[in-house]
N, C-alpha and C. Protein backbone atom coordinates (compact mmCIF):
# COMPACT_ATOMS: atom_id res chain seq x y z
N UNK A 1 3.10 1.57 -16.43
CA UNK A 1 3.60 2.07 -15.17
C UNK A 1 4.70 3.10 -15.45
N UNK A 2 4.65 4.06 -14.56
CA UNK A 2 5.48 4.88 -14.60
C UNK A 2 7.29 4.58 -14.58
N UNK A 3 7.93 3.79 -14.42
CA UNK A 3 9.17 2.97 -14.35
C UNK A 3 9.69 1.90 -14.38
N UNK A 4 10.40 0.93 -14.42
CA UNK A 4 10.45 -0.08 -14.48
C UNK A 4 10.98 -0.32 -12.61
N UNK A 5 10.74 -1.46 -12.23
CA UNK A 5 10.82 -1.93 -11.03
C UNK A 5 12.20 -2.82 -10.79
N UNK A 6 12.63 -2.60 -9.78
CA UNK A 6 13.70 -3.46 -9.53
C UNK A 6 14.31 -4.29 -10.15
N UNK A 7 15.39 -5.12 -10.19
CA UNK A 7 15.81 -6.74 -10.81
C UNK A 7 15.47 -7.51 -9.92
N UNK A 8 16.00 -7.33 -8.47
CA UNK A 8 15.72 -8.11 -7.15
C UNK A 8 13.87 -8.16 -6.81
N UNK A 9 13.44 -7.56 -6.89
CA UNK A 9 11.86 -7.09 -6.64
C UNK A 9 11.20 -8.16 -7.76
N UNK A 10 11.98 -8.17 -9.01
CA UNK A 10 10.99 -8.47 -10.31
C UNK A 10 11.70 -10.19 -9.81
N UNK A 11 12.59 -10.15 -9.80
CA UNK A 11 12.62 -11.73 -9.40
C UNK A 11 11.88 -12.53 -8.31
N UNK A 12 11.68 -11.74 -7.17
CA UNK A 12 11.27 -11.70 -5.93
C UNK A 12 9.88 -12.35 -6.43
N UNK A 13 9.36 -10.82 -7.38
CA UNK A 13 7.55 -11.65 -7.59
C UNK A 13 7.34 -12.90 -8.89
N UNK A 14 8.66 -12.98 -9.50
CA UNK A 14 8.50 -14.18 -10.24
C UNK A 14 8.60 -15.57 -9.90
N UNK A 15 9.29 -15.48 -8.34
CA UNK A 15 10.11 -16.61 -7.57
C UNK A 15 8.17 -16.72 -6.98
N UNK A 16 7.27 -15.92 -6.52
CA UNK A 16 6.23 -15.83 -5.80
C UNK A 16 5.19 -16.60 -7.01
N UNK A 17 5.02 -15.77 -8.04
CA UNK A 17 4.14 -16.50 -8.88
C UNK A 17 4.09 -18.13 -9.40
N UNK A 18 5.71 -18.61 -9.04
CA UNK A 18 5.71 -20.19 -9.30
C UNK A 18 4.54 -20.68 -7.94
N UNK A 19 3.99 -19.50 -6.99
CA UNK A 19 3.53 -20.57 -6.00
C UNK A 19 1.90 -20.54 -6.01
N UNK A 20 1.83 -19.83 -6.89
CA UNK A 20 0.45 -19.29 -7.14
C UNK A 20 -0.41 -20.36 -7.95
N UNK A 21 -1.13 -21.15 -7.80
CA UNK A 21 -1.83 -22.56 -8.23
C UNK A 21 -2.77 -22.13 -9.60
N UNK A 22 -3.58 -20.71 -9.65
CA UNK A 22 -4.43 -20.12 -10.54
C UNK A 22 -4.06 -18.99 -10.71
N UNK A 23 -4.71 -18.24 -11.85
CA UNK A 23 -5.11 -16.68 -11.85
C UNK A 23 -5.10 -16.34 -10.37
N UNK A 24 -4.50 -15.18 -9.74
CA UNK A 24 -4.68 -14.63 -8.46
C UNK A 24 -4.79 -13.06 -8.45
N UNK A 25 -5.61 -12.40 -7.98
CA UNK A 25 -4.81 -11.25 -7.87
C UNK A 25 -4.54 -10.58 -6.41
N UNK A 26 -3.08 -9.75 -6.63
CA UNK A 26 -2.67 -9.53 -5.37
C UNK A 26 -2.55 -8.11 -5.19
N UNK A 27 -3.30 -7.29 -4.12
CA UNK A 27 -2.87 -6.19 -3.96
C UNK A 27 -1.97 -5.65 -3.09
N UNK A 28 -1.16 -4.77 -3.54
CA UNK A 28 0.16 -4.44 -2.87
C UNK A 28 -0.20 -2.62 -1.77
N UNK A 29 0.16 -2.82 -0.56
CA UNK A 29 0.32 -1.21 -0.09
C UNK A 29 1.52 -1.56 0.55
N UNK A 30 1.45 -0.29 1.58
CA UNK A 30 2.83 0.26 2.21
C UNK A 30 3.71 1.20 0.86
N UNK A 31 4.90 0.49 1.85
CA UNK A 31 5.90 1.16 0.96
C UNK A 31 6.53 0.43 -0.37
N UNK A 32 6.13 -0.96 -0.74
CA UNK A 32 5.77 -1.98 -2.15
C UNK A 32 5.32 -0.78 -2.95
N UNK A 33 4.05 -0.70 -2.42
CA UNK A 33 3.09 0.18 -3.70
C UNK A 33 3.96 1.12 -3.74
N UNK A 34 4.81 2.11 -3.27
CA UNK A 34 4.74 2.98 -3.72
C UNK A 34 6.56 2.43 -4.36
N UNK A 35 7.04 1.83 -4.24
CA UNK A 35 7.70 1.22 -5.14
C UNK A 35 7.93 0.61 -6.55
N UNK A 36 6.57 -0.22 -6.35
CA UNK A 36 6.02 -0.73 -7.71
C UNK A 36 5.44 0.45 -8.38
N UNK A 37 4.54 1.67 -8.15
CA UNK A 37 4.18 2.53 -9.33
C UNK A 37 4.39 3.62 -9.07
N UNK A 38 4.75 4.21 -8.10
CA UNK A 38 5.10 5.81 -8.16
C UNK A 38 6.36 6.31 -7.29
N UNK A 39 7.40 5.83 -7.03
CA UNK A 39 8.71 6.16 -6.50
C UNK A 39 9.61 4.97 -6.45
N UNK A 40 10.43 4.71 -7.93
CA UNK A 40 11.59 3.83 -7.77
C UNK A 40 12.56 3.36 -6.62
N UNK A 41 12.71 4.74 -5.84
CA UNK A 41 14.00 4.92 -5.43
C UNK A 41 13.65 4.75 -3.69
N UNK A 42 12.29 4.00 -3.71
CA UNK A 42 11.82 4.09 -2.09
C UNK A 42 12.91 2.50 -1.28
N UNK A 43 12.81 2.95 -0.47
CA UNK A 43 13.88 1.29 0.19
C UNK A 43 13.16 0.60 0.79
N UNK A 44 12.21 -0.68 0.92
CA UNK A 44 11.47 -1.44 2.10
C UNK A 44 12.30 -2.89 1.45
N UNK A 45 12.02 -4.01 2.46
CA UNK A 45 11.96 -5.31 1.97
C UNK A 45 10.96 -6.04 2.10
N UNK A 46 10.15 -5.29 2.99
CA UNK A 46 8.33 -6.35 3.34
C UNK A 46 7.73 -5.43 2.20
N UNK A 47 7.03 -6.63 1.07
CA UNK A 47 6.12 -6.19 0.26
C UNK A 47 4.64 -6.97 1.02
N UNK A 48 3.98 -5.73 1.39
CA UNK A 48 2.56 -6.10 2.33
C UNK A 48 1.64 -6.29 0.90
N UNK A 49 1.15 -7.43 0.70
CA UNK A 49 -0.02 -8.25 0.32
C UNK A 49 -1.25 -7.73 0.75
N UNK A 50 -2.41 -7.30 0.58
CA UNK A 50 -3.52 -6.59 1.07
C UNK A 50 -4.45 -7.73 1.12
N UNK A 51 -5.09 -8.45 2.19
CA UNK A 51 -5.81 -9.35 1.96
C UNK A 51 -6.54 -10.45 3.27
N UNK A 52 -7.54 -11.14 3.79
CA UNK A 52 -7.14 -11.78 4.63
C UNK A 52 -6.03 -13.17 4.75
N UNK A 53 -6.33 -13.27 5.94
CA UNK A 53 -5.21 -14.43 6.09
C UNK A 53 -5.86 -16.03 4.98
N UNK A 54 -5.97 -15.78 4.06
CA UNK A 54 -6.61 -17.15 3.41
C UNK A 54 -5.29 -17.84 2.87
N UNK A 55 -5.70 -19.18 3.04
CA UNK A 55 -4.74 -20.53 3.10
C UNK A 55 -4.08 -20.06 1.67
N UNK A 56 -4.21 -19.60 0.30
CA UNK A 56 -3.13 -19.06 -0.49
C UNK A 56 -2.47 -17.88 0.25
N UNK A 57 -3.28 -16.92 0.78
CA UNK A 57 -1.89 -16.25 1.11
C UNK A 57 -0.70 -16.73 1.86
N UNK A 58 -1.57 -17.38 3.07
CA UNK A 58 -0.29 -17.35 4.50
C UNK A 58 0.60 -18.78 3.25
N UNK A 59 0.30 -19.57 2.40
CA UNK A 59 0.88 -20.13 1.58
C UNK A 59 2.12 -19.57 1.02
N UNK A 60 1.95 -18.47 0.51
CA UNK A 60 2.87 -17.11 0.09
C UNK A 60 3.74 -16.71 0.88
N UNK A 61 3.22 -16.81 2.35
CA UNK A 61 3.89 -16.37 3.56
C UNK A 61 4.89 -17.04 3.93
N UNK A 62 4.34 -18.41 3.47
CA UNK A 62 5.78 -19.93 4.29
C UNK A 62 6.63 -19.96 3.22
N UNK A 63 6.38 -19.60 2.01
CA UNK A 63 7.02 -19.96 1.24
C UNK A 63 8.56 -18.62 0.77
N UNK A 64 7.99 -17.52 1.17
CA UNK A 64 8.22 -15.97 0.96
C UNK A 64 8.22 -15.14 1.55
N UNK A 65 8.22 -15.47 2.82
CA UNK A 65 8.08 -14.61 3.93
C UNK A 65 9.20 -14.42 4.92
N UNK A 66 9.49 -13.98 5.54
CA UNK A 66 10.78 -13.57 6.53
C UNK A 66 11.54 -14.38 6.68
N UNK A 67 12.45 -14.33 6.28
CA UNK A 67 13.96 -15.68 6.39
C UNK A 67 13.77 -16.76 5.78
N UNK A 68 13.06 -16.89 4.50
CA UNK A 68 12.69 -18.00 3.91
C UNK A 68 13.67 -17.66 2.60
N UNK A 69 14.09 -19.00 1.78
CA UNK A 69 15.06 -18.72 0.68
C UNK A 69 14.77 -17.83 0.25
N UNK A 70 13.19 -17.39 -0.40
CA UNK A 70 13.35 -16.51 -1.48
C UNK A 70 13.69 -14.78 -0.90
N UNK A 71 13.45 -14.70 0.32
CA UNK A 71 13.59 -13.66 1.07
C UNK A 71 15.16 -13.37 1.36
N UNK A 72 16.02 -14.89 1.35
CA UNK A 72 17.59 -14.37 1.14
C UNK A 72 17.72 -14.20 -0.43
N UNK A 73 17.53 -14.60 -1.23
CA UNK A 73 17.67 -14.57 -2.47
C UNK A 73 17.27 -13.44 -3.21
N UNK A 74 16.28 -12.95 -2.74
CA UNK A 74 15.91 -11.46 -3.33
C UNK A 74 15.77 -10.01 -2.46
N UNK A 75 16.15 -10.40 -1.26
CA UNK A 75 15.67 -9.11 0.07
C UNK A 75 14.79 -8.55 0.32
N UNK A 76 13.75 -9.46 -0.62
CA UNK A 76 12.21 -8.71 -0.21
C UNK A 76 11.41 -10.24 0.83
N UNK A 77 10.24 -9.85 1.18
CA UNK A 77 9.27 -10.89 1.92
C UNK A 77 8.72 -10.53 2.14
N UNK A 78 7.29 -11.25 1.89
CA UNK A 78 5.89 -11.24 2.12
C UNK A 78 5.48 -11.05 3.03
N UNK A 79 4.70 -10.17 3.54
CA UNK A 79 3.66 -9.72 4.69
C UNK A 79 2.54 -9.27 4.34
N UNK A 80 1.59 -10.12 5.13
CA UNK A 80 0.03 -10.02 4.93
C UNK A 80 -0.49 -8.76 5.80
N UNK A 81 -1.18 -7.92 5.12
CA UNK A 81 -1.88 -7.06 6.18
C UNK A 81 -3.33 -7.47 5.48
N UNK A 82 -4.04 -7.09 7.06
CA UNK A 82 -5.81 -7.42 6.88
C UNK A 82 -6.49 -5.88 6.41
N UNK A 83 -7.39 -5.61 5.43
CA UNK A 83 -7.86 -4.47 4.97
C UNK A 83 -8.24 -3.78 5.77
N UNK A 84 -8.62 -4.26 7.38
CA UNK A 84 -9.13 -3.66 8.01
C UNK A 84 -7.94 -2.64 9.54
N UNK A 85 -6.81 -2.98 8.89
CA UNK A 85 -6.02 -2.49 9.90
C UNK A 85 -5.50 -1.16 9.28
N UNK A 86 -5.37 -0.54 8.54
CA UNK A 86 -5.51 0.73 8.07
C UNK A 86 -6.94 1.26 7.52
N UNK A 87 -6.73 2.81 7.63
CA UNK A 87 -7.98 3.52 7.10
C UNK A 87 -8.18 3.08 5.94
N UNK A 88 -9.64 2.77 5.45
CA UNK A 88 -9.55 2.52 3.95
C UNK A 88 -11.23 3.22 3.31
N UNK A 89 -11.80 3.85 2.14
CA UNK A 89 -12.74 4.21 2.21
C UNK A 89 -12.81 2.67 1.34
N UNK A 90 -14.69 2.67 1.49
CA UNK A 90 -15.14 1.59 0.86
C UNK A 90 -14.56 1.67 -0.62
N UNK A 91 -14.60 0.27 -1.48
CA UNK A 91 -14.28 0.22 -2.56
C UNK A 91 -12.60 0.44 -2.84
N UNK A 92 -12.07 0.29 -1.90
CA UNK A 92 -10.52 0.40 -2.29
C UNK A 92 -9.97 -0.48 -3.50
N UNK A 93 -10.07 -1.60 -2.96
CA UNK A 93 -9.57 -3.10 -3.52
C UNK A 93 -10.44 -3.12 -5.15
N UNK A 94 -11.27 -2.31 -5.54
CA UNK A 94 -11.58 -1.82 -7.45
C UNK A 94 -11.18 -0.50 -7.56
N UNK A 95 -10.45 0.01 -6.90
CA UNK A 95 -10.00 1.12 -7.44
C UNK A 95 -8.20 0.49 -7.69
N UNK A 96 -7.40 -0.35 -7.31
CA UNK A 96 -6.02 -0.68 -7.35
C UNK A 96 -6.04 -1.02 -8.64
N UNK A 97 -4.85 -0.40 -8.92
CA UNK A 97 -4.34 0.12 -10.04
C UNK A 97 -3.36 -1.46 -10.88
N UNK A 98 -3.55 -1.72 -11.75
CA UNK A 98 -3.16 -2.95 -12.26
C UNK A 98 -1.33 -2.38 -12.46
N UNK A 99 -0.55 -3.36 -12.56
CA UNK A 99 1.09 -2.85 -11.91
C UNK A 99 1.46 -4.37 -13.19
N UNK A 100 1.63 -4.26 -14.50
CA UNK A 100 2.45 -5.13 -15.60
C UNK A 100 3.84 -5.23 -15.27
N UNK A 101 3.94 -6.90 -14.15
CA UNK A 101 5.22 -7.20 -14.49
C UNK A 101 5.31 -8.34 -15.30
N UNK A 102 6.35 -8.12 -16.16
CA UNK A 102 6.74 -9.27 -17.65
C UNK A 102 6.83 -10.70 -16.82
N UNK A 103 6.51 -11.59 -17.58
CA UNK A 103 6.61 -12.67 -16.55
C UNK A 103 6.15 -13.20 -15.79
N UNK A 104 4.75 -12.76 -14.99
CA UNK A 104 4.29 -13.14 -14.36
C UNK A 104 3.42 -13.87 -14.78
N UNK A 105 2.51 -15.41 -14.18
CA UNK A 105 1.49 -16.45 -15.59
C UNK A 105 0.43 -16.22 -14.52
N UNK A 106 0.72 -16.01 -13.05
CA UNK A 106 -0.45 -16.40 -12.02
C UNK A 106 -1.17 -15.24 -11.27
N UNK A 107 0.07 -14.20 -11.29
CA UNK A 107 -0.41 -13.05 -10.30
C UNK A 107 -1.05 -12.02 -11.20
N UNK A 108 -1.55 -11.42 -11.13
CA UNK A 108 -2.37 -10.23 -11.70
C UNK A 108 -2.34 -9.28 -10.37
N UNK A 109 -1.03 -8.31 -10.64
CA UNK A 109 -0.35 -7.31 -9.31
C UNK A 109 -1.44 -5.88 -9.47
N UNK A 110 -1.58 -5.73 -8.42
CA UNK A 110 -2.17 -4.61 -8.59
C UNK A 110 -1.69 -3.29 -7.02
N UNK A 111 -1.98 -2.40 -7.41
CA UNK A 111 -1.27 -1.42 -5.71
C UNK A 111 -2.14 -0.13 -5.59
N UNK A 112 -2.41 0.12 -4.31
CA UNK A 112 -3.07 0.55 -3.90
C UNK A 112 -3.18 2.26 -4.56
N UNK A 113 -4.46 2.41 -4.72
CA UNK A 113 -4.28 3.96 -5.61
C UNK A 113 -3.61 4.76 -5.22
N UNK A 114 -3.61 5.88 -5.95
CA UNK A 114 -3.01 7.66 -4.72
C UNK A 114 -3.57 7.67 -3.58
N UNK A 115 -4.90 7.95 -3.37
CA UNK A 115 -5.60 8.47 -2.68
C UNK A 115 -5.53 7.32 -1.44
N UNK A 116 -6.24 6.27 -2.02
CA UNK A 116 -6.23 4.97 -0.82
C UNK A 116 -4.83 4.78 -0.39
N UNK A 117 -3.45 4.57 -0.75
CA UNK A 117 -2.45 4.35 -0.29
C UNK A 117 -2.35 5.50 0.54
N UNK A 118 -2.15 7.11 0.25
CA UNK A 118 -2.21 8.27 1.29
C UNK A 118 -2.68 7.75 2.70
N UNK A 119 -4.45 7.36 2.71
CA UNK A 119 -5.09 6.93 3.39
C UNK A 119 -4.60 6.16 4.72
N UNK A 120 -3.80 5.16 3.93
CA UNK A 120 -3.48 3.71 4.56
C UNK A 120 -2.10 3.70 5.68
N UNK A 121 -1.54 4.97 5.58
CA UNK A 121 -0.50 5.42 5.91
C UNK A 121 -0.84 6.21 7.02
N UNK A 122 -1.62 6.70 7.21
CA UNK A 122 -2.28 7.24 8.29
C UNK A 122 -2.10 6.69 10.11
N UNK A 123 -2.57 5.61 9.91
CA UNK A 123 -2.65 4.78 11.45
C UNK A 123 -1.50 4.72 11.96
N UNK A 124 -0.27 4.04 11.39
CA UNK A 124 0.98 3.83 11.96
C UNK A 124 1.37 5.85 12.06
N UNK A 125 1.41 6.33 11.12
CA UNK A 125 1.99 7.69 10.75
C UNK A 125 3.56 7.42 11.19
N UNK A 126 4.41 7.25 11.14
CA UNK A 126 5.83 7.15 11.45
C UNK A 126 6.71 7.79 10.46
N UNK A 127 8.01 7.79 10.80
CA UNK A 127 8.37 9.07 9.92
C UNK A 127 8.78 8.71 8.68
N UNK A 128 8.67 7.20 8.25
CA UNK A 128 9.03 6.64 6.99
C UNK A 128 7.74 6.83 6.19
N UNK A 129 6.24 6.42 6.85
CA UNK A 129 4.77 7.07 6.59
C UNK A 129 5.05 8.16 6.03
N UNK A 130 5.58 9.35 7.02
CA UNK A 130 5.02 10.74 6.72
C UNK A 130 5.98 10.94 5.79
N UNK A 131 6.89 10.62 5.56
CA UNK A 131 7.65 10.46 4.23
C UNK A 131 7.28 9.92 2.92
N UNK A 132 6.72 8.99 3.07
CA UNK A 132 6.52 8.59 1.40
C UNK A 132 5.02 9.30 1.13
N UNK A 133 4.15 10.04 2.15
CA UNK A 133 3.16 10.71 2.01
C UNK A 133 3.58 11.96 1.53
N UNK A 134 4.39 12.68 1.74
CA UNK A 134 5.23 13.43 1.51
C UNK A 134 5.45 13.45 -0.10
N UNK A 135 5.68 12.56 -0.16
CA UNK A 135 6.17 12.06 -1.77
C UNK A 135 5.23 11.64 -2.62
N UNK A 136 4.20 10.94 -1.90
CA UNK A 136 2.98 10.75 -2.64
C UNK A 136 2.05 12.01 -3.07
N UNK A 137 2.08 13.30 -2.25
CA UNK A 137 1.29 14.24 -2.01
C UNK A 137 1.79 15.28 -3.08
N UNK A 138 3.48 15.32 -3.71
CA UNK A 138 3.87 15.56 -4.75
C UNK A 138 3.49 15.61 -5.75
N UNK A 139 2.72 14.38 -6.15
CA UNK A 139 2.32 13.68 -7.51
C UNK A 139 0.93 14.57 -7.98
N UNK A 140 1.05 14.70 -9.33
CA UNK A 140 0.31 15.56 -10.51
C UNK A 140 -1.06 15.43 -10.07
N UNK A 141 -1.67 13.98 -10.10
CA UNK A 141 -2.68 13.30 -10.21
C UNK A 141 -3.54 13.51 -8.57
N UNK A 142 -2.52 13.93 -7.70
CA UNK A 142 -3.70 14.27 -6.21
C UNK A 142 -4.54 14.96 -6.39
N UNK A 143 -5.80 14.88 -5.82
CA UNK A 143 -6.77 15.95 -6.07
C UNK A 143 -7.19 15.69 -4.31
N UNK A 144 -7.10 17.23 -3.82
CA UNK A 144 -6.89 17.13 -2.70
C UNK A 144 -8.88 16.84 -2.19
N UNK A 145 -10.03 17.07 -2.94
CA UNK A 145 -11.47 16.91 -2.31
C UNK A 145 -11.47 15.52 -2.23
N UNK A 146 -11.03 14.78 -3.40
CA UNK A 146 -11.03 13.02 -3.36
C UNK A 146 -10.56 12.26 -2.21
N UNK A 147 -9.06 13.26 -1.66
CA UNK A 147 -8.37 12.62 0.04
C UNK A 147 -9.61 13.25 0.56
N UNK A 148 -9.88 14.45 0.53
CA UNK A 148 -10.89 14.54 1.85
C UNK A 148 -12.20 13.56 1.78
N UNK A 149 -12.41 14.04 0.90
CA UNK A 149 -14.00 12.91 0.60
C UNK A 149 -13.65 11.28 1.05
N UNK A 150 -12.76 11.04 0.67
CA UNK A 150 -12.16 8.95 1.20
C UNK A 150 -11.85 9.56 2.79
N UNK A 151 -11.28 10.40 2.97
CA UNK A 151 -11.17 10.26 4.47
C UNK A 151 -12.39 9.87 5.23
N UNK A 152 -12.81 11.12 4.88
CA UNK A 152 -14.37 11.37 5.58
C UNK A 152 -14.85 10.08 5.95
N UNK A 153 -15.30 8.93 4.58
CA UNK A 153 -15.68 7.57 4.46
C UNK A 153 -14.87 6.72 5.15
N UNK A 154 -13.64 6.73 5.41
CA UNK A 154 -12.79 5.73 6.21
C UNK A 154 -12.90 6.31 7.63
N UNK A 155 -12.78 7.18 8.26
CA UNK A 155 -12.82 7.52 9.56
C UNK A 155 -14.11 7.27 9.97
N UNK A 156 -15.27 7.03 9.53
CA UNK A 156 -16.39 6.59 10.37
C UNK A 156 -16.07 4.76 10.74
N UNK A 157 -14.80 4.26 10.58
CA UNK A 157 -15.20 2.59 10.87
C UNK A 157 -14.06 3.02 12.26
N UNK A 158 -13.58 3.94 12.82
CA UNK A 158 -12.60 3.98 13.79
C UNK A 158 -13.75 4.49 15.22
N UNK A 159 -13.32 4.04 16.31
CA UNK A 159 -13.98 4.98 17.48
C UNK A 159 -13.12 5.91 17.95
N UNK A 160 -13.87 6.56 18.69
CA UNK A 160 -13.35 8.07 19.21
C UNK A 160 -11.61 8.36 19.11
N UNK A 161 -11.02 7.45 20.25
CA UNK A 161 -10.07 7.96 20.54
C UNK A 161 -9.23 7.75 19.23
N UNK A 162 -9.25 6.58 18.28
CA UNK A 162 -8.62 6.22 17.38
C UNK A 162 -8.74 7.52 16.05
N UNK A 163 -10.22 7.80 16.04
CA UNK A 163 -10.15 9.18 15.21
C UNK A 163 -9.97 10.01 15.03
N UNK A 164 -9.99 10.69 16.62
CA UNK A 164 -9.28 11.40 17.03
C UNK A 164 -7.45 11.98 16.57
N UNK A 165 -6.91 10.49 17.22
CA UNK A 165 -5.71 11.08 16.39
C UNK A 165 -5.25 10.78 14.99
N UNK A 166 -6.38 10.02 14.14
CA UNK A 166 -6.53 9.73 12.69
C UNK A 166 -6.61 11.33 11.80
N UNK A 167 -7.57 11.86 12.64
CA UNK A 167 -8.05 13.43 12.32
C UNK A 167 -6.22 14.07 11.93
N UNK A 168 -5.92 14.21 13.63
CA UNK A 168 -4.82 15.45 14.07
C UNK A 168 -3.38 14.59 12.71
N UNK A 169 -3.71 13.67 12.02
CA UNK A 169 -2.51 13.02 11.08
C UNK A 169 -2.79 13.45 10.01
N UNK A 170 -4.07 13.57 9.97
CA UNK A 170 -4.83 13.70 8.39
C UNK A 170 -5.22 15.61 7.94
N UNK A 171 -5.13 16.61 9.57
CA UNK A 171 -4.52 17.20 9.00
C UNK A 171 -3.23 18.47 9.05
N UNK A 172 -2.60 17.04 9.50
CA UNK A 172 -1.21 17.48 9.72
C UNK A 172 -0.84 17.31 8.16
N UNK A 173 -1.09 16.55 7.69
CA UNK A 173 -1.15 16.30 6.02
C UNK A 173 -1.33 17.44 5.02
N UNK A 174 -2.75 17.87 5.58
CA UNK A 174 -3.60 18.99 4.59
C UNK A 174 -2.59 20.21 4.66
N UNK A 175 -2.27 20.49 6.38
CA UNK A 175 -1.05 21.84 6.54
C UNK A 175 0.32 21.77 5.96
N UNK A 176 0.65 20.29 6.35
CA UNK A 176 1.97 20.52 6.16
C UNK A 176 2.37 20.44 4.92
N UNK A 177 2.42 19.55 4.37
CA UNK A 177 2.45 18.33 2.77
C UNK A 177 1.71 19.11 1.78
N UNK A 178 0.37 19.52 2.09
CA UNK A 178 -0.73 20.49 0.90
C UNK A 178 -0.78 21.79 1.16
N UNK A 179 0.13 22.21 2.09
CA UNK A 179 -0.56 23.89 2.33
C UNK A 179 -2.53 24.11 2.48
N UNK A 180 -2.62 23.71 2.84
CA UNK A 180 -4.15 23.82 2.70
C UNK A 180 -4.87 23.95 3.95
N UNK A 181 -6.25 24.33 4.38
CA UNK A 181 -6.73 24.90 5.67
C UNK A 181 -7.14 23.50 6.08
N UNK A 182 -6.86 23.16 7.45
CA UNK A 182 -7.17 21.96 8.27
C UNK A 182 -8.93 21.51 7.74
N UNK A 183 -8.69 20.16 8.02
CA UNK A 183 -10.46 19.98 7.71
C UNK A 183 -10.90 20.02 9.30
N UNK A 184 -12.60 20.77 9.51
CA UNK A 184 -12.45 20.58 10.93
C UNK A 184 -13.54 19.19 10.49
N UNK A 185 -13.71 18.40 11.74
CA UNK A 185 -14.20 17.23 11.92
C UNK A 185 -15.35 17.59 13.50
N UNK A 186 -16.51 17.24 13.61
CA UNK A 186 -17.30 18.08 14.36
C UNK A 186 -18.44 16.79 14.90
């Protein structure tokens, strides 16, 4: 990985892995991911879990989740999002990027790629969104046909009105963030 991660964060997911019963693996978006592998210096305390609600996660949740010790103890907490509440093109969850923290025996961390995290940021769009997109859109490794091509694939699971303004975000992106000519959508 490109940096080393927090003290509070790295304790946070070591305090998490005592709750983890097996091998697990967990994928991380929001503003986590882009914490854990490509911007140190981002500020959140909800590290969003990518996953459904299954009895290990919301497990994770009681144990690590909003106002629970480990959440005073380290300032982070667990929040579950469902894969299906952000844009995502198929195959996201084998493209996440494996994230080595020392220490861990249960979790096998992983966070959401370039491209799919860009993606995922989309729906809410808010100005902390269009910010770390901003920052994500920076990075060496974007290749701007790959966002269009995953778009393309994620905007067919939305209806009209929702794509609509999925479109006018995605390419407010391409203009603003890439310099690049709007995609039209037809």
């Amino acid at each position: 990985m490109p940096h080393n991660i927090p003290s509070n964060l790295h304790l946070f997911l070591q305090e998490l892995d005592k709750h983890v019963p097996g091998k697990t693996d967990l994928v991380v978006g929001g503003a986590g991911a882009l914490l854990l592998a490509y911007d140190p210096a981002v500020a959140t305390q909800d590290i969003d879990f990518i996953g459904e609600k299954t009895r290990d996660l919301l497990r994770l949740s009681e144990v690590a989740g909003k106002d629970t010790e480990i959440h005073r103890l380290t300032d982070y907490y667990v929040d579950i999002v469902p894969p299906g509440w952000f844009p995502n093109a198929q195959g996201w969850s084998g493209r996440a990027i494996s994230v080595d923290v020392p220490g861990l025996k249960h979790i096998n961390l992983k966070v959401l790629e370039l491209h799919d995290l860009i993606l995922s940021k989309l729906k809410r769009f808010g100005s902390g969104d269009r910010k770390d997109i901003r920052t994500l859109c920076d990075r060496a490794e974007l290749d701007i046909e790959t966002l269009r091509k995953r778009y393309r694939l994620a905007r067919q699971f939305y209806d009209y009105d929702e794509r609509e303004k999925l479109d006018k975000n995605f390419q407010l992106v391409e203009v603003e963030f890439l310099g690049e000519q709007p995609t039209r959508f037809d």
